[in-house]
Protein backbone atom coordinates (compact mmCIF):
# COMPACT_ATOMS: atom_id res chain seq x y z
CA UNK A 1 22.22 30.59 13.41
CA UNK A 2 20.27 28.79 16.33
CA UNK A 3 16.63 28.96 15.81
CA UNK A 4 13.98 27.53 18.23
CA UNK A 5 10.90 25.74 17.13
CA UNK A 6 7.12 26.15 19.81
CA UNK A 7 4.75 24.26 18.78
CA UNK A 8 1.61 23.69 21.39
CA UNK A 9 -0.67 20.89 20.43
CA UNK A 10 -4.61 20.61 20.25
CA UNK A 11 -6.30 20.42 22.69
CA UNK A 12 -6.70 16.68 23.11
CA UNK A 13 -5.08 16.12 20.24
CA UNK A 14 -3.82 12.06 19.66
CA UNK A 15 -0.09 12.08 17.80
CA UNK A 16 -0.94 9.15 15.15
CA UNK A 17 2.27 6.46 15.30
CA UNK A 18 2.70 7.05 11.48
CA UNK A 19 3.58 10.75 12.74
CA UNK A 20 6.06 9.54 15.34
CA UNK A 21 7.69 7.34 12.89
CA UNK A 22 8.17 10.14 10.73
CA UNK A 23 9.52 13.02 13.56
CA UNK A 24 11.84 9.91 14.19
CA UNK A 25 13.43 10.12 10.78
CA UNK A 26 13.21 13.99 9.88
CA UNK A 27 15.37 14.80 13.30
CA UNK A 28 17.82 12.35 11.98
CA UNK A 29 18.39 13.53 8.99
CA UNK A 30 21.73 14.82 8.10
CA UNK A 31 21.40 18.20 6.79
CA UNK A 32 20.64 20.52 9.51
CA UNK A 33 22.06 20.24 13.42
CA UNK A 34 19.62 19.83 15.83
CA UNK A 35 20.77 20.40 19.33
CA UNK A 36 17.78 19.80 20.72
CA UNK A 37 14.10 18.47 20.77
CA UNK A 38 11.51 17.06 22.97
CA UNK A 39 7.93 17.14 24.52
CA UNK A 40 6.70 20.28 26.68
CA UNK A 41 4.63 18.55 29.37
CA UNK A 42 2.09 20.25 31.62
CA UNK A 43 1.67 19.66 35.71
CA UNK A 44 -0.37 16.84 35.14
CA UNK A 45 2.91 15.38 33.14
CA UNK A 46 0.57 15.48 29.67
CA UNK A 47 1.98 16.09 26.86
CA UNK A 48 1.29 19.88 25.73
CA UNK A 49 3.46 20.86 23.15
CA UNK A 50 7.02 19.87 21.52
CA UNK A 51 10.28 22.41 21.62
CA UNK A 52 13.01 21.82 19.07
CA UNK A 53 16.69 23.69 18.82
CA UNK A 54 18.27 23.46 15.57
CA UNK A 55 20.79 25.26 13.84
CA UNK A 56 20.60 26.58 9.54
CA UNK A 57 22.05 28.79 7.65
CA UNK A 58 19.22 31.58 7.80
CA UNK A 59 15.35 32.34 8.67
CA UNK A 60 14.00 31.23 5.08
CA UNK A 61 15.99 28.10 5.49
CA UNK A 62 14.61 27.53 8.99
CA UNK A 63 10.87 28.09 7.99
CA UNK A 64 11.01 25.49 5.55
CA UNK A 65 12.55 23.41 7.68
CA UNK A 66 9.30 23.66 10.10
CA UNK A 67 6.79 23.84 7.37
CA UNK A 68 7.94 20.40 6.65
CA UNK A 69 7.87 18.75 9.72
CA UNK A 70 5.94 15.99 10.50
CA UNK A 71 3.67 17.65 13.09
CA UNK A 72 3.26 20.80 10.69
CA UNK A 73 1.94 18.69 8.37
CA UNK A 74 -0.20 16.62 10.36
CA UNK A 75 -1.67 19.35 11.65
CA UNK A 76 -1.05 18.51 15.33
CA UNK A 77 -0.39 22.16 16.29
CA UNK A 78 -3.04 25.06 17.67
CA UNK A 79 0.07 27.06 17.27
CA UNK A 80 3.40 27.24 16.99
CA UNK A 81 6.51 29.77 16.46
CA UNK A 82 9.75 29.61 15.14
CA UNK A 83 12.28 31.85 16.93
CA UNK A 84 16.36 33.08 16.59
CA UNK A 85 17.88 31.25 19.91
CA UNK A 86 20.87 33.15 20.80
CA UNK A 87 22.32 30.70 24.18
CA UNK A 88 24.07 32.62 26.73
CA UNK A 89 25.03 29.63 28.68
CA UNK A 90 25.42 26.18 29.69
């Protein structure tokens, strides 16, 4: 199953380089297939929020995935969602 990972970030919010480090080395790992991750930037080209597309077995497996990430655990987040992605193209 694809699932899709929202997270928006604090308002003014700093992402500490120990952080970045470790987001560096969780989406490499070799367990679970992400197709996807990256920043969501607002007009102003700012860093707002981060999207990731991964793919797991099942929705328990994919919430502990995203309860361990690195910005979950920081505590970078106002919010974030975790969603089934089903792609209908490209």
């Amino acid at each position: 199953m694809l699932f899709a990972l929202i997270g928006f970030l604090k308002p003014g919010v700093q992402i500490p380089q120990d952080v970045n480090i470790q987001t560096g080395e969780f989406v490499q790992q070799p367990f679970i297939d992400i197709h996807s991750f990256g920043p969501l930037c607002d007009e102003n080209g700012r860093r707002a929020g981060m999207m990731m597309v991964f793919e797991i077995d099942d929705w328990a497996k994919a919430k502990a995935f995203v309860e361990n990430s690195p910005y979950v655990q920081a505590g970078l987040y106002d919010h974030y969602n975790l969603y089934e992605y089903r792609n209908e193209g490209g």
